[in-house]
Protein backbone atom coordinates (compact mmCIF):
# COMPACT_ATOMS: atom_id res chain seq x y z
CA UNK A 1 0.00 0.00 0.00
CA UNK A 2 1.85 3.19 -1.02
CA UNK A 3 1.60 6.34 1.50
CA UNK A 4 -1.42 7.93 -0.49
CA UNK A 5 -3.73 5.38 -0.34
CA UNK A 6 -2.61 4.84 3.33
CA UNK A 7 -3.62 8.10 4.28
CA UNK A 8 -7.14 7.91 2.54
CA UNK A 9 -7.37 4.49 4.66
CA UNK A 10 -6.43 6.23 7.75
CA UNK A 11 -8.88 9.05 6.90
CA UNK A 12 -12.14 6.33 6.00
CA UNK A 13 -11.04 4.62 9.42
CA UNK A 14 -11.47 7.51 11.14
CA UNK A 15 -14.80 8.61 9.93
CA UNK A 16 -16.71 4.93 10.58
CA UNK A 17 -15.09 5.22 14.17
CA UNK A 18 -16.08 8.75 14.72
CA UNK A 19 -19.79 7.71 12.87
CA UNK A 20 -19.60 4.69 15.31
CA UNK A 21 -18.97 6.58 18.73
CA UNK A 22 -21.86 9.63 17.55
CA UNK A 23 -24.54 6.53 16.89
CA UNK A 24 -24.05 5.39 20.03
CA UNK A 25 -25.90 8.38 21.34
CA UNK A 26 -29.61 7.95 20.69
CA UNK A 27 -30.76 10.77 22.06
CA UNK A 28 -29.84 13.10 19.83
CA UNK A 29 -30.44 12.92 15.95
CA UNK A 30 -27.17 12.06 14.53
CA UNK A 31 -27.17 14.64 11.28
CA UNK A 32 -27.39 17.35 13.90
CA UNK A 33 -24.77 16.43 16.01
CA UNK A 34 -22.37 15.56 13.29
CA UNK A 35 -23.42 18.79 11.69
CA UNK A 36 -23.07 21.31 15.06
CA UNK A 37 -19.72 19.41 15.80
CA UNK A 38 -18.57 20.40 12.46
CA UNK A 39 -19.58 24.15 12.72
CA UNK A 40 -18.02 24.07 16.31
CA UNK A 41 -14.73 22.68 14.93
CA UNK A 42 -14.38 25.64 11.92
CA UNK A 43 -15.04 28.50 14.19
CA UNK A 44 -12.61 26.91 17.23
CA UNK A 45 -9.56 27.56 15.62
CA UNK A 46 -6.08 26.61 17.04
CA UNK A 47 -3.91 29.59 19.30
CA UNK A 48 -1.45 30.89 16.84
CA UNK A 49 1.92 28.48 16.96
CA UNK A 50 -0.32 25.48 18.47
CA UNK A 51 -2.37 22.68 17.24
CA UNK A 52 -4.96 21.20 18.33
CA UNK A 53 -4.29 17.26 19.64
CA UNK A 54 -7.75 15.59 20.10
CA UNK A 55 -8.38 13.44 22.50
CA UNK A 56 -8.41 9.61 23.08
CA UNK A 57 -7.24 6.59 24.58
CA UNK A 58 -3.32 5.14 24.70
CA UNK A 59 -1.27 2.84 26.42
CA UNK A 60 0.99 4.92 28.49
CA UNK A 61 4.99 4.15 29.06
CA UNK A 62 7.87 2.13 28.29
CA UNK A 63 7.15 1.21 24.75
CA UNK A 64 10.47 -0.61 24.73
CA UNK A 65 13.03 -2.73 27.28
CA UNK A 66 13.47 -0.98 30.12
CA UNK A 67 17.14 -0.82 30.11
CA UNK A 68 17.79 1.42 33.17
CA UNK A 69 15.93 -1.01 35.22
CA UNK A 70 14.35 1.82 36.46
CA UNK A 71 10.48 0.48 36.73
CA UNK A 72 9.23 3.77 37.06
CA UNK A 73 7.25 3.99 33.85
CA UNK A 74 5.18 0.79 33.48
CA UNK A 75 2.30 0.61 31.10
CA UNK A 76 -1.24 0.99 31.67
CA UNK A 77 -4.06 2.31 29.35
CA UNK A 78 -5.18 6.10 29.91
CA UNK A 79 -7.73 8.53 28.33
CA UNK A 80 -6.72 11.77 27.75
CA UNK A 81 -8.81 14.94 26.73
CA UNK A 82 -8.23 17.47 23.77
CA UNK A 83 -5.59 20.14 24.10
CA UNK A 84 -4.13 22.62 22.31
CA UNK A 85 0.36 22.49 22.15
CA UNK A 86 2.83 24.76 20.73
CA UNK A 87 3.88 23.14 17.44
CA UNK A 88 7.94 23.70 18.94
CA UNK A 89 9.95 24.31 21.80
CA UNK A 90 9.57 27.83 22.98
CA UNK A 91 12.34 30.09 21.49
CA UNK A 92 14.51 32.69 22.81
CA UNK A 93 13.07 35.02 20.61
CA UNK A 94 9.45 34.37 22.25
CA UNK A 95 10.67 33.63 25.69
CA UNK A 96 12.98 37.37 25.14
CA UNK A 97 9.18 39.07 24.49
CA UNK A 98 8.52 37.89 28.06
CA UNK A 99 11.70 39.61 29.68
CA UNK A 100 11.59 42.86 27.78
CA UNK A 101 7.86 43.00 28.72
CA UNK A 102 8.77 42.96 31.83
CA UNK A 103 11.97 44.82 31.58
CA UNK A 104 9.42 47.76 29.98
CA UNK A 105 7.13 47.51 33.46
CA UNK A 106 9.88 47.71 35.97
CA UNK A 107 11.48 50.86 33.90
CA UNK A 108 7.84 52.68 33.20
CA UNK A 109 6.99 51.67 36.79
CA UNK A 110 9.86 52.24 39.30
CA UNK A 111 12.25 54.70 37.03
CA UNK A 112 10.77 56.54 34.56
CA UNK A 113 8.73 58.90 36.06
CA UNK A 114 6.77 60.07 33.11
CA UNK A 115 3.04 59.82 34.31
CA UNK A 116 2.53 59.58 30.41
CA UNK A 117 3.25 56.19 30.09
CA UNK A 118 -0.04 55.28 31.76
CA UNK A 119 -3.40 55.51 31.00
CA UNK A 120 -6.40 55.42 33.37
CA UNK A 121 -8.79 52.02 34.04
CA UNK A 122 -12.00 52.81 32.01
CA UNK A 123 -14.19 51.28 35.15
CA UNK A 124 -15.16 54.20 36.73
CA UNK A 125 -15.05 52.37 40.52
CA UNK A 126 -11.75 52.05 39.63
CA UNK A 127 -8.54 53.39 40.13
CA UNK A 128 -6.50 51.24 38.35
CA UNK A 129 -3.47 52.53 35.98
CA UNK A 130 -2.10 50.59 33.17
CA UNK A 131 1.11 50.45 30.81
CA UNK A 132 0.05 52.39 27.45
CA UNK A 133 1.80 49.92 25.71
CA UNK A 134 1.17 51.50 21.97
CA UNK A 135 2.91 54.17 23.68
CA UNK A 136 6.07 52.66 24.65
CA UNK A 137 6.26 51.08 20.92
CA UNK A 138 5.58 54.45 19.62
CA UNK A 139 8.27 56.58 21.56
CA UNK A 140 10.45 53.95 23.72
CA UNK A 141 11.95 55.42 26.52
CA UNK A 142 15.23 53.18 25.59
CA UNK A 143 16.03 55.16 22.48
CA UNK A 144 15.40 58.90 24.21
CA UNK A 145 18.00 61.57 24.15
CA UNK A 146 17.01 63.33 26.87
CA UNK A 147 19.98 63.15 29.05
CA UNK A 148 17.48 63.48 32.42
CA UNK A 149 15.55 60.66 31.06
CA UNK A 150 18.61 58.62 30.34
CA UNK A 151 20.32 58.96 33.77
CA UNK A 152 17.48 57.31 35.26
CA UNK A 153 17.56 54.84 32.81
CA UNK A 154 21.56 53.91 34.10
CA UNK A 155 20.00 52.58 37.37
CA UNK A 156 18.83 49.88 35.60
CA UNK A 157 22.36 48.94 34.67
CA UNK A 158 25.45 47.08 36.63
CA UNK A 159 26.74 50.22 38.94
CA UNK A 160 30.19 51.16 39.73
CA UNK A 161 32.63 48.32 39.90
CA UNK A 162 30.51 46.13 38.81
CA UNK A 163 30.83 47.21 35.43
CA UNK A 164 33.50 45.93 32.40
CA UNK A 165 35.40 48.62 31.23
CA UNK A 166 32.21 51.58 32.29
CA UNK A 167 29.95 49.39 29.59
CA UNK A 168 26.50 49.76 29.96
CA UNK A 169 24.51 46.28 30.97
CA UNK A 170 21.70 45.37 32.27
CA UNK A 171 21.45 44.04 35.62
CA UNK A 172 19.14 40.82 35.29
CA UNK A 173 18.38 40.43 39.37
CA UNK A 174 16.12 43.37 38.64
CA UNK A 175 13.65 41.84 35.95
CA UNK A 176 11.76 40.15 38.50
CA UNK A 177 7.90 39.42 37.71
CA UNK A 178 5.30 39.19 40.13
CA UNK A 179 2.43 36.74 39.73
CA UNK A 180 -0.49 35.09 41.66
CA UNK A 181 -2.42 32.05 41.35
CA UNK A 182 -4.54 29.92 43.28
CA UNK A 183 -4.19 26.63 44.67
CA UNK A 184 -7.37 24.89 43.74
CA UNK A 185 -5.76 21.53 44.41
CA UNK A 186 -5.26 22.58 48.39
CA UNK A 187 -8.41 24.39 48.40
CA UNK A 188 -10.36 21.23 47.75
CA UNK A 189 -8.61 19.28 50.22
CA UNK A 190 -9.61 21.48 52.95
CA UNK A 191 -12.94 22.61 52.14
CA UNK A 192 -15.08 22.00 54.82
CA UNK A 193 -12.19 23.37 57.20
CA UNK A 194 -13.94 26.42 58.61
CA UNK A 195 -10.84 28.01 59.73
CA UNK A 196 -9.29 28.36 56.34
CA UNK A 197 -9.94 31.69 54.11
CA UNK A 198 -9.37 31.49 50.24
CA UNK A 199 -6.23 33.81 50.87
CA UNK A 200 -4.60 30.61 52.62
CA UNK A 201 -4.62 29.52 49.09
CA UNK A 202 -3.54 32.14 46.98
CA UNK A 203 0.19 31.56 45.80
CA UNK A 204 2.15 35.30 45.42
CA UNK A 205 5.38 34.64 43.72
CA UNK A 206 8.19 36.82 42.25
CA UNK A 207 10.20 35.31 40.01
CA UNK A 208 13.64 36.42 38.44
CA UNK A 209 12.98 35.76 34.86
CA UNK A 210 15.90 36.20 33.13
CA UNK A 211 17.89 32.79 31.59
CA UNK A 212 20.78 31.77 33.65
CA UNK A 213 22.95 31.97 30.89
CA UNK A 214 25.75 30.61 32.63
CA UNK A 215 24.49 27.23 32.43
CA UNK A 216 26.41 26.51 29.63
CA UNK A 217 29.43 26.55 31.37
CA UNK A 218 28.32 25.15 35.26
CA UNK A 219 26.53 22.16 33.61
CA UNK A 220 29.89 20.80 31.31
CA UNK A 221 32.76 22.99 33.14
CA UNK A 222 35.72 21.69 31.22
CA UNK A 223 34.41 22.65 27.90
CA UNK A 224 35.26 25.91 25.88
CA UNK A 225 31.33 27.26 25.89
CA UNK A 226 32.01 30.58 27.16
CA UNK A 227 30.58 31.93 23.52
CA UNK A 228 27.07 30.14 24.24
CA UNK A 229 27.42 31.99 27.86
CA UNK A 230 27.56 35.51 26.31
CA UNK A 231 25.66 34.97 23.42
CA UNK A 232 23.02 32.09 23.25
CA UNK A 233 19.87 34.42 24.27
CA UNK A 234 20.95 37.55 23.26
CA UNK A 235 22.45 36.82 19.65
CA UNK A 236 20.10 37.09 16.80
CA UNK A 237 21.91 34.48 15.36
CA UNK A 238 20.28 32.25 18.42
CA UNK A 239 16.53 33.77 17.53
CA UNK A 240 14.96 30.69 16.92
CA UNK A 241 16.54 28.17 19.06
CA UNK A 242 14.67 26.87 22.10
CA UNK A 243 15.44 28.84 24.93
CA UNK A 244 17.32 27.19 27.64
CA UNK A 245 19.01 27.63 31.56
CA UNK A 246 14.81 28.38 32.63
CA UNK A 247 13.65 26.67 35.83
CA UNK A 248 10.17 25.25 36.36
CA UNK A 249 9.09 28.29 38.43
CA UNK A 250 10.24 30.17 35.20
CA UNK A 251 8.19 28.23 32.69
CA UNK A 252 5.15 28.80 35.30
CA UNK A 253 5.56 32.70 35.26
CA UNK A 254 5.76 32.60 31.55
CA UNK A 255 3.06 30.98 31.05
CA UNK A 256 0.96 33.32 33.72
CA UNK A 257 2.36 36.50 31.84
CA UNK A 258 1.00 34.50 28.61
CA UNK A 259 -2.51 34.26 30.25
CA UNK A 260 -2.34 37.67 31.19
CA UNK A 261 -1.83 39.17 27.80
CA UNK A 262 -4.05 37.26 25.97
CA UNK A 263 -6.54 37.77 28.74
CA UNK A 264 -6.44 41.54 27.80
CA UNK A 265 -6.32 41.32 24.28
CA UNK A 266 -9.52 39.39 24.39
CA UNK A 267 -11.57 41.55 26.72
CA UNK A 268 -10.46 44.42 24.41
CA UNK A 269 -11.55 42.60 20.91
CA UNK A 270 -14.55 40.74 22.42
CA UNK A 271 -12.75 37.40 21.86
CA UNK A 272 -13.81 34.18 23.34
CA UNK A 273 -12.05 33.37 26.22
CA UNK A 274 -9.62 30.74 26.80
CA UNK A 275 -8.14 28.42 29.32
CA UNK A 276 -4.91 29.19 31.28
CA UNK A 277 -1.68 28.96 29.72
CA UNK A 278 0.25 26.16 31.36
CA UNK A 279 3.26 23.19 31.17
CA UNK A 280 1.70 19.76 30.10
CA UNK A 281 0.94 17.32 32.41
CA UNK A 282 3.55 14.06 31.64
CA UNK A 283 0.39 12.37 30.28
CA UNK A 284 -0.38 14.83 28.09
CA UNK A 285 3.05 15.26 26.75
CA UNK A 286 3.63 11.95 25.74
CA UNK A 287 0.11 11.37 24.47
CA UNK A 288 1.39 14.59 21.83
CA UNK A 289 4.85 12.89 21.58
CA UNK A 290 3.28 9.31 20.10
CA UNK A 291 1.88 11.48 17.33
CA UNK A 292 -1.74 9.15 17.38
CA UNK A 293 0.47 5.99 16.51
CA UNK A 294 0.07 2.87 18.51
CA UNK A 295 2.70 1.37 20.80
CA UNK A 296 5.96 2.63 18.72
CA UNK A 297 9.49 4.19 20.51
CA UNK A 298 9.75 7.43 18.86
CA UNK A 299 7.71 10.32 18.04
CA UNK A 300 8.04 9.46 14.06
CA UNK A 301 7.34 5.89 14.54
CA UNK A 302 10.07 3.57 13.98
CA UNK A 303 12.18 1.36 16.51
CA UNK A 304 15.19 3.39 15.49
CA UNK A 305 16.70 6.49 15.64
CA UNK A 306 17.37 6.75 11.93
CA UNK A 307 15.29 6.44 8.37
CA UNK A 308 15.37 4.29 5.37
CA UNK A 309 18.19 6.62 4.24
CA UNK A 310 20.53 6.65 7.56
CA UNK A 311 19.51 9.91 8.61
CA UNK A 312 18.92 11.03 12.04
CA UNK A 313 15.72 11.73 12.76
CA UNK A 314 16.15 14.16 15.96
CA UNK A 315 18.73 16.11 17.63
CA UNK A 316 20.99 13.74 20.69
CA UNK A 317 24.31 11.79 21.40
CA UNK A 318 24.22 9.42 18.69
CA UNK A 319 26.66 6.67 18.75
CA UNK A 320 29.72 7.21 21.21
CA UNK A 321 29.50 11.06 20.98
CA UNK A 322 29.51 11.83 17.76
CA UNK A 323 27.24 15.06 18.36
CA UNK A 324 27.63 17.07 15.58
CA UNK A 325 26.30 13.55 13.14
CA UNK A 326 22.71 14.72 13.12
CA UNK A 327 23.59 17.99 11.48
CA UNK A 328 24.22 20.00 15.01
CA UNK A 329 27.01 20.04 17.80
CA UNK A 330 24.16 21.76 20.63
CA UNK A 331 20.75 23.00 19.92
CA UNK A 332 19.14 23.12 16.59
CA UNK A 333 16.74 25.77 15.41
CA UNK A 334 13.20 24.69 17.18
CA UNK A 335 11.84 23.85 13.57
CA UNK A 336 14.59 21.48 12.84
CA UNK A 337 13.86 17.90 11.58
CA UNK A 338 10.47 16.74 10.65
CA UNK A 339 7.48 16.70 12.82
CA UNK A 340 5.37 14.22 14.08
CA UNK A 341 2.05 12.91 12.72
CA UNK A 342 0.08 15.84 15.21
CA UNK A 343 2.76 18.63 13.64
CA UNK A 344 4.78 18.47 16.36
CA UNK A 345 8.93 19.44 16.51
CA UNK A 346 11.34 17.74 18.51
CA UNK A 347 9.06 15.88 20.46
CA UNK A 348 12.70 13.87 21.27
CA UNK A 349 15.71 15.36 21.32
CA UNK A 350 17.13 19.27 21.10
CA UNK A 351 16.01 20.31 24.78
CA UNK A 352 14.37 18.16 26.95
CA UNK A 353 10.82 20.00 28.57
CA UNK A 354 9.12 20.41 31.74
CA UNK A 355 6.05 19.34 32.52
CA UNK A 356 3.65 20.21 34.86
CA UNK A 357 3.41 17.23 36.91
CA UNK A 358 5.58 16.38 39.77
CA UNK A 359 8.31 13.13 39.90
CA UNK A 360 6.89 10.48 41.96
CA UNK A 361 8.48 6.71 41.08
CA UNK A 362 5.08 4.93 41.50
CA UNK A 363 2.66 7.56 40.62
CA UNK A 364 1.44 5.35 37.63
CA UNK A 365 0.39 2.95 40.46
CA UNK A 366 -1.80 5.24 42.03
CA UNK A 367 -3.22 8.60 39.58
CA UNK A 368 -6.17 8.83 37.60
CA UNK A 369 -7.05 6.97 34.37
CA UNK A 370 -8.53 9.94 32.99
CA UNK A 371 -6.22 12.92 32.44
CA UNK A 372 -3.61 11.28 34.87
CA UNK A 373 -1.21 13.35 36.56
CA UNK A 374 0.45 14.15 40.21
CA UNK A 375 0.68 17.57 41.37
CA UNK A 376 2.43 19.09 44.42
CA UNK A 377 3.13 22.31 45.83
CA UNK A 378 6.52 22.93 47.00
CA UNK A 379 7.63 25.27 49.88
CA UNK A 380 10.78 26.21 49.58
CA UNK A 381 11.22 24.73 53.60
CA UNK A 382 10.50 21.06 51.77
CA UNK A 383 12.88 18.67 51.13
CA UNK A 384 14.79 18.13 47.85
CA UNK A 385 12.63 15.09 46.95
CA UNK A 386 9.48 17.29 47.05
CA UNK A 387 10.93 19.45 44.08
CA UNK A 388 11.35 16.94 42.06
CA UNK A 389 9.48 17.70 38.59
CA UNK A 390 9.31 15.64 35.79
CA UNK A 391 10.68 16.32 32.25
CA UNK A 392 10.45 14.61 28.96
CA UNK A 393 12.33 14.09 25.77
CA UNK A 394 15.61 13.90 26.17
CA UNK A 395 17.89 16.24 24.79
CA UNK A 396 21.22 17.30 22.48
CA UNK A 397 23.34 15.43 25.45
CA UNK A 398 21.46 12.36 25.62
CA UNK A 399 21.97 9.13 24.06
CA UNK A 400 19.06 7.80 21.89
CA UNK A 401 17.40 5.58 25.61
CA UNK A 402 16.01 9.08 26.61
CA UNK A 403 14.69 10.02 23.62
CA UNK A 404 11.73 7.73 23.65
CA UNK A 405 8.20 8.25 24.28
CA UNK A 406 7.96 6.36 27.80
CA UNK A 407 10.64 7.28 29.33
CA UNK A 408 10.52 9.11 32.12
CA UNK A 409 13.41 11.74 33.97
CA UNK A 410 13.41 14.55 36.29
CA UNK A 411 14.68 17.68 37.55
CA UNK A 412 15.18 19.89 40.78
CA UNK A 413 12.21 22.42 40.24
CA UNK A 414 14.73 25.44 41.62
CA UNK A 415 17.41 24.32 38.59
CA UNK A 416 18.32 25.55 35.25
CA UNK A 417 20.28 23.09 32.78
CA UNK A 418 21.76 24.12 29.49
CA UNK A 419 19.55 20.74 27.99
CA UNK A 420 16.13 22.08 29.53
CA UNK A 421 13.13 23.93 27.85
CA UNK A 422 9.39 23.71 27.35
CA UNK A 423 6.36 24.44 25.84
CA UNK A 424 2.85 25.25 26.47
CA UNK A 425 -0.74 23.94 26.36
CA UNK A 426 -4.33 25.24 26.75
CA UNK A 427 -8.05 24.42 25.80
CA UNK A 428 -10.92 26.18 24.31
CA UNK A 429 -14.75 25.12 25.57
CA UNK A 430 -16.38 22.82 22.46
CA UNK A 431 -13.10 20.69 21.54
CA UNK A 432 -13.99 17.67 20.79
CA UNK A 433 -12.41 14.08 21.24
């Protein structure tokens, strides 16, 4: 069967299963409900740089020997809902929109002192003051001239001896962004505790959100990567590679800052609303990682790393080092190689990715069958063990074991590596399975 006729199979399959599951529901005429589904699917359309993964059923883990012995992956059959994923890795350039937005803030906030940069809540109960934001494109208070405007700007910058030869740079301690969120998780647990208050659940953090670009460097010490220190996030040559040296609590405030803005763009533009922003749960992830295919190693199928032609087919360690064999020595461009059957890039390799759920070594004994995942809150008083987050993937420094769909690591949710990114999901109301 050549791949055309394969792909109108796949397509016929699809419709007598999707004819199959509607006529199972006899209370509604089935023309109508195909029909309303249809106009519900054309108007829904996919967040710009995602795609839509509909839902379904799969056998979750190991897909292959476990060779670490680990047994922390073993398979069992889970359900998972419709979701909407960024198509690739999130890139410095997109992850750099986040820091200069809230570069802008701090300098229009706590510097600037130009009351014109702000324009006044339109609720009329309210006092409110926001960022005129067409503003600060229009007349950027980086490029002024005004040398009274400009000496406020220097406090922004490394002072005194800090400096390299008196050059100008910006301190990154000071982008810090503040965000809340609440703890529906706890909340439910203690419900029916009178002495709580819904403030005992709201999370306030401040985050530093600038890359620790030094990662590079701290993560492989005797290597010559001082270039990737200076420049990986700030080079245009670097634009669209994924960004790297984030922590979890990083990913979480971009993703909270993504919310935010499209929160206010849709209130302004009467656009429907949409679900939070937010990492994948592990399920999730590799549900998007298989692609819709059934019980195979890798996103693109196969039970190898390589095609009919001997190519590589993702970005790691091949071999005994050979790194630069799949076409790059460290990170590729985040729309390197080909995607996967959902339109997915470097579902394995590149950078591995956080996900939202935390490490636990049996927690596929014990979560949910439907949208599985385990969550937990850490202080910062909690032990090590508690921080633990999981990440998928594998990445540019990992030999082809870590690269497949099942298998499982983790990292210190505090931590930045040089081999660590992520991406994002969210949901609109009316997807569909």
């Amino acid at each position: 069967m050549n791949i055309n006729h394969l792909g109108i199979y796949k397509c016929l399959v699809g419709l007598v299963v999707l004819v199959t599951v509607i006529s199972c529901k006899t209370s509604t005429n089935n023309g109508e409900l195909i029909g309303a589904r249809l106009e519900r699917l054309k108007t829904n359309k996919a967040p710009y740089g995602m795609v839509l993964v509909p839902g379904g059923t799969f056998i979750m883990g190991q897909s292959d020997e476990d060779i670490t012995h680990s047994q922390t992956s073993q398979t069992r059959q889970v359900t998972i809902a419709p979701f909407y994923i960024d198509d690739t890795e999130i890139s410095n350039a997109e992850y750099r929109q986040f820091v200069y937005w809230v570069r802008d803030s701090i300098l229009i906030t706590d510097y600037l002192g130009d009351q014109s940069y702000f324009i006044q809540s339109q609720n009329s109960t309210s006092n409110t003051r926001y960022i005129d934001w067409d503003k600060v494109r229009r007349q950027s208070p980086w490029k002024t001239k005004d040398a009274s405007v400009r000496q406020r700007l220097e406090a922004m910058y490394y002072q005194g001896e800090d400096r390299v030869f008196g050059k100008y740079e910006l301190d990154p301690r000071l982008i810090t962004y503040y965000y809340e969120w609440y703890d529906l998780e706890t909340a439910i647990k203690f419900k029916n505790d009178k002495t709580k208050k819904r403030s005992d659940f709201i999370h306030r953090e401040k985050v530093a959100v600038y890359p620790d670009t030094t990662v590079w460097m701290s993560d492989f010490y005797f290597a010559a990567n001082e270039p990737l220190v200076k420049g990986y996030f700030s080079h245009p040559s670097f634009e669209e590679y994924p960004v790297v040296g984030v922590t979890w609590k990083q990913a979480q405030a971009f993703n909270a800052w993504r919310t935010q803005l499209y929160n206010n763009y849709a209130a302004k533009t009467r656009r429907q609303p949409r679900f939070d922003y937010q990492l994948p749960t592990e399920a999730e992830w590799e549900y998007a990682a298989r692609g819709g295919r059934v019980g195979t190693q890798y996103p693109w199928g196969g039970p190898t790393a390589r095609n009919a032609k001997g190519c590589l087919m993702a970005n790691f360690k091949p071999g005994r080092g050979n790194y630069a064999e799949d076409g790059y020595a460290y990170t590729a461009p985040v729309y390197s190689y080909f995607p996967n059957d959902y339109g997915l890039y470097n579902m394995a390799g590149n950078v591995a990715e956080w996900t939202q759920s935390a490490y636990d070594e049996s927690a596929y004994n014990y979560v949910h069958d439907m949208n599985p995942t385990y969550k937990y809150t850490a202080k910062d008083s909690d032990p090590e063990t508690l921080k633990r987050k999981v990440i998928r993937g594998g990445s540019w420094k990992d030999v082809g074991f870590f690269l497949q769909n099942g298998t499982r690591q983790y990292e210190y949710q505090d931590t930045a590596k040089s081999y660590i990114g992520f991406r994002s999901v969210t949901r609109l109301g009316g997807t569909t399975f």
